[in-house]
C-alpha atoms as a PDB file:
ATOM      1  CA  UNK A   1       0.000   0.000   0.000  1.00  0.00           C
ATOM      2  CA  UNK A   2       1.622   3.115  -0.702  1.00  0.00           C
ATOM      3  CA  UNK A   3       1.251   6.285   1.736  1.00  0.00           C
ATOM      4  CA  UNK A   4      -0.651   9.600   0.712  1.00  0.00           C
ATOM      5  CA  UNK A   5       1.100  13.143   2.012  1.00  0.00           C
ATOM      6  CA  UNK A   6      -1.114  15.190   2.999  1.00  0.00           C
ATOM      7  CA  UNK A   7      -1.439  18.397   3.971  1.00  0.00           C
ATOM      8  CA  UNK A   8      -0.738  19.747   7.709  1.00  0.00           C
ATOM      9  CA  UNK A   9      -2.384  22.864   9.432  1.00  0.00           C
ATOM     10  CA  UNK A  10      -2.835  23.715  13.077  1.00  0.00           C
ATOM     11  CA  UNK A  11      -0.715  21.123  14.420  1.00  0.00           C
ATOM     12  CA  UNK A  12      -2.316  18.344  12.609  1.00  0.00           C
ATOM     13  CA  UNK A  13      -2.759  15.959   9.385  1.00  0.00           C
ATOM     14  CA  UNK A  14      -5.405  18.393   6.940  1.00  0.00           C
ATOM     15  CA  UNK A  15      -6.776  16.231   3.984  1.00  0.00           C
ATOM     16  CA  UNK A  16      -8.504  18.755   2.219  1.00  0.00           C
ATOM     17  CA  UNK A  17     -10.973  19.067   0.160  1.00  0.00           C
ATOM     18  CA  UNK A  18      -9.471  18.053  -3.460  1.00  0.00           C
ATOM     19  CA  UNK A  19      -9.152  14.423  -4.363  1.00  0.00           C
ATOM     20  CA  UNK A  20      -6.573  14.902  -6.891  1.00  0.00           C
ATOM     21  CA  UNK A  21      -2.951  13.307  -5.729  1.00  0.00           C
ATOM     22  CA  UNK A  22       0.500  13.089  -7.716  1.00  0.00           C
ATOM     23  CA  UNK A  23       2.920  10.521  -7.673  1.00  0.00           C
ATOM     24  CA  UNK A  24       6.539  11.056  -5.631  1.00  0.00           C
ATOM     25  CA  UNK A  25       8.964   8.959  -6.998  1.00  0.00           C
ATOM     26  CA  UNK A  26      12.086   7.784  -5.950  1.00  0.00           C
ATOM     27  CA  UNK A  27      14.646   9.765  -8.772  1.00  0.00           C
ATOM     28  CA  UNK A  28      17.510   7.179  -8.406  1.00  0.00           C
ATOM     29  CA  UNK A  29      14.807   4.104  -9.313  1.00  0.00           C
ATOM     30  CA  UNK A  30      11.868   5.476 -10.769  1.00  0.00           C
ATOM     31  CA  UNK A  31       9.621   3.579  -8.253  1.00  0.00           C
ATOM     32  CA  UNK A  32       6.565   5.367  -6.808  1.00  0.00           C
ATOM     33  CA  UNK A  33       6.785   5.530  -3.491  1.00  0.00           C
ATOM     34  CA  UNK A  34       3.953   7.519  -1.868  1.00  0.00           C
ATOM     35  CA  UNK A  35       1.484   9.759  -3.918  1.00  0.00           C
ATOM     36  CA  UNK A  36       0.920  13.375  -2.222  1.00  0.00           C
ATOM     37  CA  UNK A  37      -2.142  15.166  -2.167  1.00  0.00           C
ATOM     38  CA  UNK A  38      -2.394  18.198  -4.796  1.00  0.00           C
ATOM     39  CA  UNK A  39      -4.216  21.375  -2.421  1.00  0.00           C
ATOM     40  CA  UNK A  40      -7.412  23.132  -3.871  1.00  0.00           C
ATOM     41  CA  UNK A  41      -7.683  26.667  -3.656  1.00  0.00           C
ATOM     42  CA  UNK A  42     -10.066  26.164  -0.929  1.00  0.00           C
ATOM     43  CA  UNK A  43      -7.403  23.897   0.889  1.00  0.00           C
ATOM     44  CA  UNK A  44      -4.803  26.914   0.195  1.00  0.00           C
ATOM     45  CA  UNK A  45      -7.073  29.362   1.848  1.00  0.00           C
ATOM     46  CA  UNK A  46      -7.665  27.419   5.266  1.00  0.00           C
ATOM     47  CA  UNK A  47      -3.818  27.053   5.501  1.00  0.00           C
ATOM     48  CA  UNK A  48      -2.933  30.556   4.588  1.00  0.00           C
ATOM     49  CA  UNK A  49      -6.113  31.772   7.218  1.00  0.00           C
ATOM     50  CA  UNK A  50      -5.043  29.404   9.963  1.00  0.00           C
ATOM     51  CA  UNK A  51      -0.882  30.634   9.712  1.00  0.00           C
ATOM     52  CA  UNK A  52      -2.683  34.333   9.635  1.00  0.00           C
ATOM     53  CA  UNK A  53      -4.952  33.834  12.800  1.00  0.00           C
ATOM     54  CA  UNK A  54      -1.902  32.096  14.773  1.00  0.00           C
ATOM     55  CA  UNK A  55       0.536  34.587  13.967  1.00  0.00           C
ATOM     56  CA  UNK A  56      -0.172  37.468  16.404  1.00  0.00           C
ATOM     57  CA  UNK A  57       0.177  35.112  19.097  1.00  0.00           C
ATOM     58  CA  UNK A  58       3.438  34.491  18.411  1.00  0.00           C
ATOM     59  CA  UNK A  59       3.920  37.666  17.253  1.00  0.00           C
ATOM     60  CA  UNK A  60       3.361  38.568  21.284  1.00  0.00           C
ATOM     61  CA  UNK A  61       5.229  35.830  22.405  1.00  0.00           C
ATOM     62  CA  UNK A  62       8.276  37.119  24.789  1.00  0.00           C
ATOM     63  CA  UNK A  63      11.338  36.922  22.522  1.00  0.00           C
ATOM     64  CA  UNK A  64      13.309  34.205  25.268  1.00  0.00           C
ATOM     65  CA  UNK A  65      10.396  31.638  24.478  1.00  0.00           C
ATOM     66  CA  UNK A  66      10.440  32.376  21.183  1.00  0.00           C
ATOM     67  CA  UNK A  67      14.228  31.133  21.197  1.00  0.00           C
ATOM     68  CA  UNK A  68      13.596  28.542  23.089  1.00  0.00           C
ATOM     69  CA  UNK A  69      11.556  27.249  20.209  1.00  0.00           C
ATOM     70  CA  UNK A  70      13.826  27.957  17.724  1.00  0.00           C
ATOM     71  CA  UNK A  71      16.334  26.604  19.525  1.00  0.00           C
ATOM     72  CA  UNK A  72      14.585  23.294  20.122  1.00  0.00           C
ATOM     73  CA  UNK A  73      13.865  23.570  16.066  1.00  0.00           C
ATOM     74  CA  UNK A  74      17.630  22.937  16.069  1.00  0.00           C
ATOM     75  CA  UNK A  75      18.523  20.215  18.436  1.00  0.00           C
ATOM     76  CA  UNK A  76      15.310  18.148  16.723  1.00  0.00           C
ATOM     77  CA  UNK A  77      17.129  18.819  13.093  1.00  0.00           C
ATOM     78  CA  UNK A  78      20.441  17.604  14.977  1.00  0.00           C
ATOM     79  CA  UNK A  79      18.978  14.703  16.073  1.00  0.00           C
ATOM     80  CA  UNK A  80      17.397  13.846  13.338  1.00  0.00           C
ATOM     81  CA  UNK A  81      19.895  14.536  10.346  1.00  0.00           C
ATOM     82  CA  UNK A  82      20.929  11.477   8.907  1.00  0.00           C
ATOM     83  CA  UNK A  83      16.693  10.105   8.744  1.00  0.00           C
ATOM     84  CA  UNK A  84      16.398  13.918   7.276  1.00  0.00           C
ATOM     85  CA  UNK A  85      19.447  12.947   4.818  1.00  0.00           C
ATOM     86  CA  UNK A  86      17.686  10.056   4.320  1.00  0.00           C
ATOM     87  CA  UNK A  87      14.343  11.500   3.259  1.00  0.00           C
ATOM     88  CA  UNK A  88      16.394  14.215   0.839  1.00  0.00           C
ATOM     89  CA  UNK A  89      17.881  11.221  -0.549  1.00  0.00           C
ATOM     90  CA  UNK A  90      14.631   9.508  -1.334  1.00  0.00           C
ATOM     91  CA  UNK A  91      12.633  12.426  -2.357  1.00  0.00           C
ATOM     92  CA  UNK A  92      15.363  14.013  -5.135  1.00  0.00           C
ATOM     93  CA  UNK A  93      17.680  11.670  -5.483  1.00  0.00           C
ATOM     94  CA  UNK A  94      20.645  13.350  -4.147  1.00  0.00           C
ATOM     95  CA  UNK A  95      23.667  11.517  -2.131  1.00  0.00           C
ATOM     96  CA  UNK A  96      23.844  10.792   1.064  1.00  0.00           C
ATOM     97  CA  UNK A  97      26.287  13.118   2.095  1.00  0.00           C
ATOM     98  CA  UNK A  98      25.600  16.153  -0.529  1.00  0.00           C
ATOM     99  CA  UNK A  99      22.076  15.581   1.647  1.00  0.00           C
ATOM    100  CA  UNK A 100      23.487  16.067   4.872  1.00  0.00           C
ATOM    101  CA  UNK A 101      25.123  19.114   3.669  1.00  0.00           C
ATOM    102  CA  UNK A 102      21.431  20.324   2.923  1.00  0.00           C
ATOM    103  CA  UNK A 103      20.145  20.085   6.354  1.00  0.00           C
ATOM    104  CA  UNK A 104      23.151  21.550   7.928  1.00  0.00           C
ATOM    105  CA  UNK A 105      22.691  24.534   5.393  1.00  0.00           C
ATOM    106  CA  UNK A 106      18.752  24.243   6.794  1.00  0.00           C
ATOM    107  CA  UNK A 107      20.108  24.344  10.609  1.00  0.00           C
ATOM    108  CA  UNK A 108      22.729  27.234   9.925  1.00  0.00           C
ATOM    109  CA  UNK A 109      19.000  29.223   8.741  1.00  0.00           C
ATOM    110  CA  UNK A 110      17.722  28.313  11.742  1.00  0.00           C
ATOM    111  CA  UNK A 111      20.598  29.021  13.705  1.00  0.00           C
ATOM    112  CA  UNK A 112      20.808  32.462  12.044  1.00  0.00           C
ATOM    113  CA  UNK A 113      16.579  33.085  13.082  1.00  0.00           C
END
């Protein structure tokens, strides 16, 4: 059975409205390895209203919890790299290690927030 992406909004799995998927291959085989579901407009809209409506809260949040986050962003990318690599690898076909250069270039972004 393969696995369906779909979308994510407030902190949880959105399926949206649309029914249309694409395929996500593997580049290095060609094998389909999950499809991932394609977003109405409609499914764009409750995404882009839901990031809208929870941004003044952070907005007001005090700036030491908001680097606490960030900061936790980081150690969970650390901890995480080489599955991360992994999934680079899988998704666009990229080596191992030219993958694990892209999520230390995502962490030094992070770091720099």
């Amino acid at each position: 059975m393969t696995k369906t992406i779909s979308h994510w909004v407030d902190n949880k799995e959105f399926a949206g409205t649309g029914s249309a998927t694409a395929p996500v291959t593997n580049p290095a085989t060609g094998a389909v390895t999950g499809q991932v579901a394609l977003a109405t407009v409609e499914d764009a809209r409750v995404v882009i209203d839901a990031a809208a409506a929870a941004f003044p809260a952070w907005r007001d949040t005090a700036l030491a919890k908001r680097t606490q986050v960030l900061v936790r962003f980081r150690e969970l990318l650390n901890e995480r790299k080489g599955e991360l690599a992994e999934i680079i690898t899988a998704e666009h076909g990229k080596v191992v290690s030219d993958a694990l250069g892209e999520v230390s270039r995502g962490q030094e972004v992070v770091e720099f927030a």
